[in-house]
N, C-alpha and C. Protein backbone atom coordinates (compact mmCIF):
# COMPACT_ATOMS: atom_id res chain seq x y z
N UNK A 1 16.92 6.20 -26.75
CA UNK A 1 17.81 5.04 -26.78
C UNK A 1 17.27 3.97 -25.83
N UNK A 2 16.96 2.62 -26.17
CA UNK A 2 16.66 1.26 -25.59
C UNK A 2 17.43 0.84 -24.53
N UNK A 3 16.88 0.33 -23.24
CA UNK A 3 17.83 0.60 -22.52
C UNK A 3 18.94 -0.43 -22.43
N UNK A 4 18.70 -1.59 -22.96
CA UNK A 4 19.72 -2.87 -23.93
C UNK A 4 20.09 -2.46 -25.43
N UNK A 5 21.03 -2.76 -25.67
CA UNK A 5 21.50 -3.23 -27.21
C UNK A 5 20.50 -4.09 -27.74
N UNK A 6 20.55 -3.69 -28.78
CA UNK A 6 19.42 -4.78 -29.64
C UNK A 6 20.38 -5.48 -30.39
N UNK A 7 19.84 -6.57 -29.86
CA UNK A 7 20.45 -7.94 -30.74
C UNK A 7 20.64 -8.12 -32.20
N UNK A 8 21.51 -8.93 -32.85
CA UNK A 8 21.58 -9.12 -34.38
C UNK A 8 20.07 -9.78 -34.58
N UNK A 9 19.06 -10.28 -34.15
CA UNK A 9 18.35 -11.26 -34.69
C UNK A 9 16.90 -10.39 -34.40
N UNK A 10 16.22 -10.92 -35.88
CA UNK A 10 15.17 -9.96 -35.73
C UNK A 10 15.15 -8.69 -36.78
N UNK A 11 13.89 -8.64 -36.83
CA UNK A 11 13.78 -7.99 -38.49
C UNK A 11 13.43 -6.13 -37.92
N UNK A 12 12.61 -6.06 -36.77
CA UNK A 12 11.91 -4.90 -36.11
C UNK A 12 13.10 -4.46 -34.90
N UNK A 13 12.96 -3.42 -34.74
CA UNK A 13 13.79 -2.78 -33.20
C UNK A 13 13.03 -3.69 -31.83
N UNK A 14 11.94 -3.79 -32.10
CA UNK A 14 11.07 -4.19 -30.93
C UNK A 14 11.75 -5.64 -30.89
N UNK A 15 12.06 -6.66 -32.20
CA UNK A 15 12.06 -7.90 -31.88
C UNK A 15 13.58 -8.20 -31.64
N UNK A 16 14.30 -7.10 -31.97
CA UNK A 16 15.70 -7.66 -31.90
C UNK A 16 15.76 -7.34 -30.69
N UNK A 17 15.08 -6.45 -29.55
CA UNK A 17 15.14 -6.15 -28.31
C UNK A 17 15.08 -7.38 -27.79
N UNK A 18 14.12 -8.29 -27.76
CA UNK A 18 13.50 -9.97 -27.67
C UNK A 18 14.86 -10.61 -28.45
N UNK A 19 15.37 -10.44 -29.57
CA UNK A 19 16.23 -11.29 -29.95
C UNK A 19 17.18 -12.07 -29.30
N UNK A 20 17.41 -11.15 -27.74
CA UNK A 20 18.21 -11.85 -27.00
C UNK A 20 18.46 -13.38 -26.74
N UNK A 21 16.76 -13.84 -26.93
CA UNK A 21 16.78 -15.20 -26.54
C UNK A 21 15.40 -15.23 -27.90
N UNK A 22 16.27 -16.30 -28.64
CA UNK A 22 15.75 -15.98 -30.05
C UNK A 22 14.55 -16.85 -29.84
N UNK A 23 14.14 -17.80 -29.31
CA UNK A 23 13.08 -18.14 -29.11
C UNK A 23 11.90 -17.92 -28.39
N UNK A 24 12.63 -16.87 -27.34
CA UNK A 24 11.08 -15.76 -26.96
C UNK A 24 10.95 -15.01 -28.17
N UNK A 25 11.44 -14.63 -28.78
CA UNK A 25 11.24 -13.19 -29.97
C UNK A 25 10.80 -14.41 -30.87
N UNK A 26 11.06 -15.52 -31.37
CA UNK A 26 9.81 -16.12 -32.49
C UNK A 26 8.57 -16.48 -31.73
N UNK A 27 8.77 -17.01 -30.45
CA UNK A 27 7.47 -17.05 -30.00
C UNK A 27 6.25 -16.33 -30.10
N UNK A 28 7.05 -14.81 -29.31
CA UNK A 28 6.03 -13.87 -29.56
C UNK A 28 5.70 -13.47 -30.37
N UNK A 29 6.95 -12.76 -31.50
CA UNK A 29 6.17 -12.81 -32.54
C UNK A 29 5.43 -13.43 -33.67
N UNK A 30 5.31 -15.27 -33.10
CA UNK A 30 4.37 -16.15 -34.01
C UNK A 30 2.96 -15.77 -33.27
N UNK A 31 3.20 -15.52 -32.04
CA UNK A 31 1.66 -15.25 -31.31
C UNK A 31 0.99 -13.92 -32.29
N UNK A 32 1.86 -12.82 -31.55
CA UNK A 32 1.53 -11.42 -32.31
C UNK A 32 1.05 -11.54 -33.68
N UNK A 33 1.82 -12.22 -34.70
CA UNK A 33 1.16 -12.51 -36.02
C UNK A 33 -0.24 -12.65 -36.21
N UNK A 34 -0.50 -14.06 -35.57
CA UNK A 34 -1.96 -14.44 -35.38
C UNK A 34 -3.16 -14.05 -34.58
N UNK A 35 -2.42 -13.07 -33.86
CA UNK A 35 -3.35 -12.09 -33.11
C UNK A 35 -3.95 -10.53 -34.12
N UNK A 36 -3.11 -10.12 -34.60
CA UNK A 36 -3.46 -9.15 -35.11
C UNK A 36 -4.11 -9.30 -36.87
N UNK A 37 -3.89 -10.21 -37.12
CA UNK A 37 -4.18 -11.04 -38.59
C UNK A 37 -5.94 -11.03 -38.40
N UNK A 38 -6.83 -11.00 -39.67
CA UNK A 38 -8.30 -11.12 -39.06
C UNK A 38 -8.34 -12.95 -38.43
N UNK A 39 -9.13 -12.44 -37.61
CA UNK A 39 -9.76 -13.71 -36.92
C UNK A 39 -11.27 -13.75 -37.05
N UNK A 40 -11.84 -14.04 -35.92
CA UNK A 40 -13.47 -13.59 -35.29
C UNK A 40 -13.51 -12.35 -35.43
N UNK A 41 -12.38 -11.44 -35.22
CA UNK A 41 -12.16 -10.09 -35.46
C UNK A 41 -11.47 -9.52 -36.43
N UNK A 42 -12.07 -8.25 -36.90
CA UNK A 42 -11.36 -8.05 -38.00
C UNK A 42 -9.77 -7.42 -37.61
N UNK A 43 -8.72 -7.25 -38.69
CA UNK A 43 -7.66 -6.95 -37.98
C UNK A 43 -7.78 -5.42 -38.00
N UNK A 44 -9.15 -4.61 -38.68
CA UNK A 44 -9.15 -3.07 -38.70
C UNK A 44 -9.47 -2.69 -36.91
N UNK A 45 -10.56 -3.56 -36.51
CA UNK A 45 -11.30 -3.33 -34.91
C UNK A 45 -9.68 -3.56 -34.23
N UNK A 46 -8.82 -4.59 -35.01
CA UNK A 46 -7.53 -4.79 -33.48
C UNK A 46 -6.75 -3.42 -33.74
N UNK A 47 -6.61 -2.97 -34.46
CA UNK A 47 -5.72 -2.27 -35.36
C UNK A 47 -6.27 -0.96 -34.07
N UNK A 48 -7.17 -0.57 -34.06
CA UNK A 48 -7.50 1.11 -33.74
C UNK A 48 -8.06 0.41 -32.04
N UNK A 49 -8.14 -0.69 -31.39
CA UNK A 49 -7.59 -1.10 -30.36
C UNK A 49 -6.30 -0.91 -29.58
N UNK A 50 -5.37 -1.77 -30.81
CA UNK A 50 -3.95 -1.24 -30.49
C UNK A 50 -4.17 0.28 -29.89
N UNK A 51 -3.97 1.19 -31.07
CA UNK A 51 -3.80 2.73 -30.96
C UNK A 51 -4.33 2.92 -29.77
N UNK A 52 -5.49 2.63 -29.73
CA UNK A 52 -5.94 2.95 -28.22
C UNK A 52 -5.26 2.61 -26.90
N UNK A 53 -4.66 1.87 -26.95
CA UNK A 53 -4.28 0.91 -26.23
C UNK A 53 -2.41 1.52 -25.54
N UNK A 54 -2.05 1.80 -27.28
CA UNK A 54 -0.78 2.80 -27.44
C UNK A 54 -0.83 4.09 -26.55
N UNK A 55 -1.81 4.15 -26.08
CA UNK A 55 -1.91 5.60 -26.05
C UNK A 55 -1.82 5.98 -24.32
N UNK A 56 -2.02 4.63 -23.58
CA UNK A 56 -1.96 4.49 -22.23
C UNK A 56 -1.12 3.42 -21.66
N UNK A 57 -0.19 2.86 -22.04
CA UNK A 57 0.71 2.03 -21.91
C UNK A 57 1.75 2.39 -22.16
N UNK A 58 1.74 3.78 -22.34
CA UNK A 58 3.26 4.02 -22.29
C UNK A 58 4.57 3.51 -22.88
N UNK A 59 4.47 3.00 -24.05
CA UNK A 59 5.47 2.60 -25.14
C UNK A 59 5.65 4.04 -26.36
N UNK A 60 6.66 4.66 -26.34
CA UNK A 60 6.91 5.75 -27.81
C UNK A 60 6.99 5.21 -28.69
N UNK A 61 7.02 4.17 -29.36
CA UNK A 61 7.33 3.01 -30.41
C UNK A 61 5.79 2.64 -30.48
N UNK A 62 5.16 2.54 -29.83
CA UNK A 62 3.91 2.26 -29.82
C UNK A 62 2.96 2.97 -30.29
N UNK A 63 3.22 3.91 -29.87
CA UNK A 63 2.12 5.65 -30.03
C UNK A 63 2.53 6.24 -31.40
N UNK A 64 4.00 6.04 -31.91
CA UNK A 64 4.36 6.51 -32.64
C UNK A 64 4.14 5.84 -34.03
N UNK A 65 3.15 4.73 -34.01
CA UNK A 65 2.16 4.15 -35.01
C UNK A 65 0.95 5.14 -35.30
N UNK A 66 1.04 5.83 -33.86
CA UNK A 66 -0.71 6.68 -34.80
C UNK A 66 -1.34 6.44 -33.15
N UNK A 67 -2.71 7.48 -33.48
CA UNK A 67 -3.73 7.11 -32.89
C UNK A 67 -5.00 6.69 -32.95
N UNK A 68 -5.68 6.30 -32.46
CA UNK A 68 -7.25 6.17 -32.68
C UNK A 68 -7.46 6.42 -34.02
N UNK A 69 -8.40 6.17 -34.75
CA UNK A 69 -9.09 6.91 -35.87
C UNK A 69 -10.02 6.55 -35.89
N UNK A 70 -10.57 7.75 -35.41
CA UNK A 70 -12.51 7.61 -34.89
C UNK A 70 -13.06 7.24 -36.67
N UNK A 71 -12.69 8.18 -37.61
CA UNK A 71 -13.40 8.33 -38.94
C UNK A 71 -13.64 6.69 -39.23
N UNK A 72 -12.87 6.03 -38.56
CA UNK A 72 -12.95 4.56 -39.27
C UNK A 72 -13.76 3.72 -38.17
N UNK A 73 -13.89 4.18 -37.50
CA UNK A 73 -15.47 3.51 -36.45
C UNK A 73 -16.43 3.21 -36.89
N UNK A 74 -16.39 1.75 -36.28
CA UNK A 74 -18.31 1.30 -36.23
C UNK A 74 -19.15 0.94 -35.61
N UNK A 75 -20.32 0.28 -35.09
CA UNK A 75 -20.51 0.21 -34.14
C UNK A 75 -19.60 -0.64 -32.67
N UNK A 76 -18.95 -1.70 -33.94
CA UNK A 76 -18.28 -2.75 -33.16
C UNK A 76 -17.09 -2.55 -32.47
N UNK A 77 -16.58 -1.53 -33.45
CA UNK A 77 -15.00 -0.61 -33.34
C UNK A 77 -15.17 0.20 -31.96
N UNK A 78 -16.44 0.58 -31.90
CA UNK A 78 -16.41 1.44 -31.04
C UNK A 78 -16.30 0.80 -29.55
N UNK A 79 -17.39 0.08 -29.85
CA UNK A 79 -17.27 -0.71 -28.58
C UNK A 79 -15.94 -1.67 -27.99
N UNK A 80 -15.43 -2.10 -29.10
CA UNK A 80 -14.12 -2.48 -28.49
C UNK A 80 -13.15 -1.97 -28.19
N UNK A 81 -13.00 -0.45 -28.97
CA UNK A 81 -12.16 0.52 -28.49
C UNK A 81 -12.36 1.25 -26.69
N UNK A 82 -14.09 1.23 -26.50
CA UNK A 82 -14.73 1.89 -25.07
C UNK A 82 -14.37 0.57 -24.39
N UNK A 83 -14.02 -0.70 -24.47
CA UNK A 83 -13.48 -1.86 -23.58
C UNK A 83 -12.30 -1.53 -23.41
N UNK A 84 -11.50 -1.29 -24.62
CA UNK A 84 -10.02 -1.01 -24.41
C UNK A 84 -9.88 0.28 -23.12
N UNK A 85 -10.45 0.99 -23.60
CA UNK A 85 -10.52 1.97 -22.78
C UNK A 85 -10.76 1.66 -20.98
N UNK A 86 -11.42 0.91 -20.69
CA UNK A 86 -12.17 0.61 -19.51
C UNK A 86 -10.83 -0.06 -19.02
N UNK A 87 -10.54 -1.23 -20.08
CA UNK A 87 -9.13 -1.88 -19.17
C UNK A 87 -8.13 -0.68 -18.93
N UNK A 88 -7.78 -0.06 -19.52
CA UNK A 88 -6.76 0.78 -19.04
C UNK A 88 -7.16 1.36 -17.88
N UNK A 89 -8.16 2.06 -18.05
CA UNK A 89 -8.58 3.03 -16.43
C UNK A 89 -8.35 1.95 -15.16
N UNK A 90 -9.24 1.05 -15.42
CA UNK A 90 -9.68 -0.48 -14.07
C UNK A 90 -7.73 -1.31 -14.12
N UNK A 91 -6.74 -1.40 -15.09
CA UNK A 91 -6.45 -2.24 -14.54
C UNK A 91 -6.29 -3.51 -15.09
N UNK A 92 -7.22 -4.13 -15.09
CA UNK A 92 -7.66 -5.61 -15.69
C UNK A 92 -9.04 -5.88 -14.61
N UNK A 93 -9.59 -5.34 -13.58
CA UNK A 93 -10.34 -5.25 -12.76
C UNK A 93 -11.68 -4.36 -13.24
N UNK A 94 -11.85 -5.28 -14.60
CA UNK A 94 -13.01 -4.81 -15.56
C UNK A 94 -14.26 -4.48 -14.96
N UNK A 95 -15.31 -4.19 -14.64
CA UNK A 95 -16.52 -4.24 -13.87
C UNK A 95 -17.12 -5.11 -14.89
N UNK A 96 -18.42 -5.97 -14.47
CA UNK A 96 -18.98 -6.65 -14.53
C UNK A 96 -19.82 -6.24 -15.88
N UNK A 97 -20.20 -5.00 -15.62
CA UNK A 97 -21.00 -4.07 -16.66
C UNK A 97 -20.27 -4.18 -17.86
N UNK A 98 -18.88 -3.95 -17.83
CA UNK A 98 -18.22 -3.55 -19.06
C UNK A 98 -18.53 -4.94 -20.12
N UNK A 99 -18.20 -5.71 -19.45
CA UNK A 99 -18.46 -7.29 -19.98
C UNK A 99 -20.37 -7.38 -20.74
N UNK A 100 -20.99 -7.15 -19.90
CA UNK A 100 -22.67 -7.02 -20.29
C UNK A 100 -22.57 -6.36 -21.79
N UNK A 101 -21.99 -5.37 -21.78
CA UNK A 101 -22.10 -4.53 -22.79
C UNK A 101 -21.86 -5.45 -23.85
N UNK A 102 -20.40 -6.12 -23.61
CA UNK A 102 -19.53 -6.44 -24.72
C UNK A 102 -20.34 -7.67 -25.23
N UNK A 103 -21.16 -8.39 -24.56
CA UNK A 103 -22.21 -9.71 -24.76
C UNK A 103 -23.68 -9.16 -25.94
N UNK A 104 -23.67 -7.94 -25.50
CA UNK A 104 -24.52 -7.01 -26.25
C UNK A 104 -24.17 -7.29 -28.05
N UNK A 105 -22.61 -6.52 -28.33
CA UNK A 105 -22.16 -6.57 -29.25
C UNK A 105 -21.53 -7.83 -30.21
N UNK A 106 -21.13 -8.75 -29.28
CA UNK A 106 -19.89 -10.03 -29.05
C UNK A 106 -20.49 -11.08 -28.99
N UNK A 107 -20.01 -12.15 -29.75
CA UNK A 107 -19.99 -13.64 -29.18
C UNK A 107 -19.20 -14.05 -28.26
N UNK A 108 -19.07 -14.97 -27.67
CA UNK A 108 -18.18 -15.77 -26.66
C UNK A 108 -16.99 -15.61 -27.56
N UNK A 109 -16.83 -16.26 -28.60
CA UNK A 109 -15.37 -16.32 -29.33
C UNK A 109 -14.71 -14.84 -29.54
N UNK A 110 -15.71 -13.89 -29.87
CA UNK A 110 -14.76 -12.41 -30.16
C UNK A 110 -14.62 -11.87 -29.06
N UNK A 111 -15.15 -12.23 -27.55
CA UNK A 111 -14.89 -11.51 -26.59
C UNK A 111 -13.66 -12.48 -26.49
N UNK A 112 -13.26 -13.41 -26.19
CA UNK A 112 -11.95 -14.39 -25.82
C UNK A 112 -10.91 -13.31 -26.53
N UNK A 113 -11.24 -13.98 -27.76
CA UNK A 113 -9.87 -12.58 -29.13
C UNK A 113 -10.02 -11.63 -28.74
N UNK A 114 -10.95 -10.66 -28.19
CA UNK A 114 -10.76 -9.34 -27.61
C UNK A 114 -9.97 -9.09 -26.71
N UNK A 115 -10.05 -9.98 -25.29
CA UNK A 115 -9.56 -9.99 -24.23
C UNK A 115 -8.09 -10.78 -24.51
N UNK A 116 -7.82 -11.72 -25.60
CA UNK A 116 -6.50 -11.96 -25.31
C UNK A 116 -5.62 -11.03 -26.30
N UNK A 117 -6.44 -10.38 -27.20
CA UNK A 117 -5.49 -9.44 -28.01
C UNK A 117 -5.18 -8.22 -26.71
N UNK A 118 -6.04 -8.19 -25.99
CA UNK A 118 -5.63 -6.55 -25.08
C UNK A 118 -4.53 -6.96 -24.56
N UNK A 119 -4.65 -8.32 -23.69
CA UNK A 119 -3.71 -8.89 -22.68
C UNK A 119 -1.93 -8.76 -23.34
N UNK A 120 -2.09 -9.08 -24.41
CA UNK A 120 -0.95 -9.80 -25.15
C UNK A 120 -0.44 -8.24 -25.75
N UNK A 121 -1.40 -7.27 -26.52
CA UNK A 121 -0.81 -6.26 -26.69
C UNK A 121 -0.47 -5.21 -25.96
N UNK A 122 -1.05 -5.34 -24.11
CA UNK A 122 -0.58 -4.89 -23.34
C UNK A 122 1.02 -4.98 -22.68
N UNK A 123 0.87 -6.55 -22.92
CA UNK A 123 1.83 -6.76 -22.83
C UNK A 123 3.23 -6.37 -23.74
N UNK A 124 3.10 -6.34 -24.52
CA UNK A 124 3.80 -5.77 -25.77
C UNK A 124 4.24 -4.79 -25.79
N UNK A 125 3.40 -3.65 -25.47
CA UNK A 125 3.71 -2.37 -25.18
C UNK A 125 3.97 -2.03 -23.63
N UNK A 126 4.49 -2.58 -22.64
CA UNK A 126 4.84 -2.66 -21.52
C UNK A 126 6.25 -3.08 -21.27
N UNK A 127 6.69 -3.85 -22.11
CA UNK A 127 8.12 -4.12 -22.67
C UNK A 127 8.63 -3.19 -23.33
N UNK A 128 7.72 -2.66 -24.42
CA UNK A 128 8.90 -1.59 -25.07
C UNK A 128 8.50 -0.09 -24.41
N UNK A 129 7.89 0.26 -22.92
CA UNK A 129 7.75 0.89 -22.49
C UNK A 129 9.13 1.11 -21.32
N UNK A 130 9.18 -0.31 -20.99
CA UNK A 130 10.54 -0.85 -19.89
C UNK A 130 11.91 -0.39 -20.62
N UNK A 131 11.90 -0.72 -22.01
CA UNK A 131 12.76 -0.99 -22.65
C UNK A 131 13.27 0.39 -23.31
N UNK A 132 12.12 1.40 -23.21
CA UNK A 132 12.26 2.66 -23.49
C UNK A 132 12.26 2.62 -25.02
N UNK A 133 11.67 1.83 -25.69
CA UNK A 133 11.49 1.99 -27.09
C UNK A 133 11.11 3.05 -28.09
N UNK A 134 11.87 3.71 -28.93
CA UNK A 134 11.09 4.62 -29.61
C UNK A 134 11.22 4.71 -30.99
């Protein structure tokens, strides 16, 4: 059980949680839309990010999408999933290295979408972690 009532407004449990103030809950979820939608990145690499991501942030609503799915890895997947990974352990206090790598694989533009999809879906799942979402 959420530790608020979820609001009338809002189509998801997660957004009617946000519904409170109906214009954070369209906000975010106009951001969220266009974050997870393909960009520079595809939305399969954000997709098994997320999961990863689900899996140390502590949201049940989150995790309870799934996990990882290595079978669907590629080189690029991988590597953005082993970034995802790194932020969780560090923090946001990435090492310098982790970044080298990602220049390896990445343009300037897919590392930006990388780093603001983690930020934003960290964020995401940190709320419905607060919120006790499941």
């Amino acid at each position: 059980m959420a530790m608020i009532n979820e609001s009338t407004n809002g189509d998801t449990p997660f957004q009617r949680l946000l519904g409170h103030h109906v214009e954070i809950m369209k906000g975010w979820s106009s951001l969220g839309n266009v974050l997870e939608k393909d960009g520079f990145l595809s939305s399969e690499l954000k997709e098994q990010v997320r999961r990863t991501l689900a899996q140390g942030n502590g949201c049940e609503y989150c995790k309870a999408k799934g996990k990882p799915e290595p079978e669907k890895f590629n080189e690029k997947i991988s590597v953005a999933v082993g970034f995802a990974e790194v932020f969780l352990k560090h923090k946001g206090e990435i090492p310098n290295s982790a970044f080298d790598i990602l220049k390896e694989y990445f343009t300037e533009k897919e590392i930006s979408e990388l780093c603001a999809f983690i930020a934003f879906t960290t964020a995401s799942q940190y709320f419905g972690a607060m919120m006790k979402l499941e």
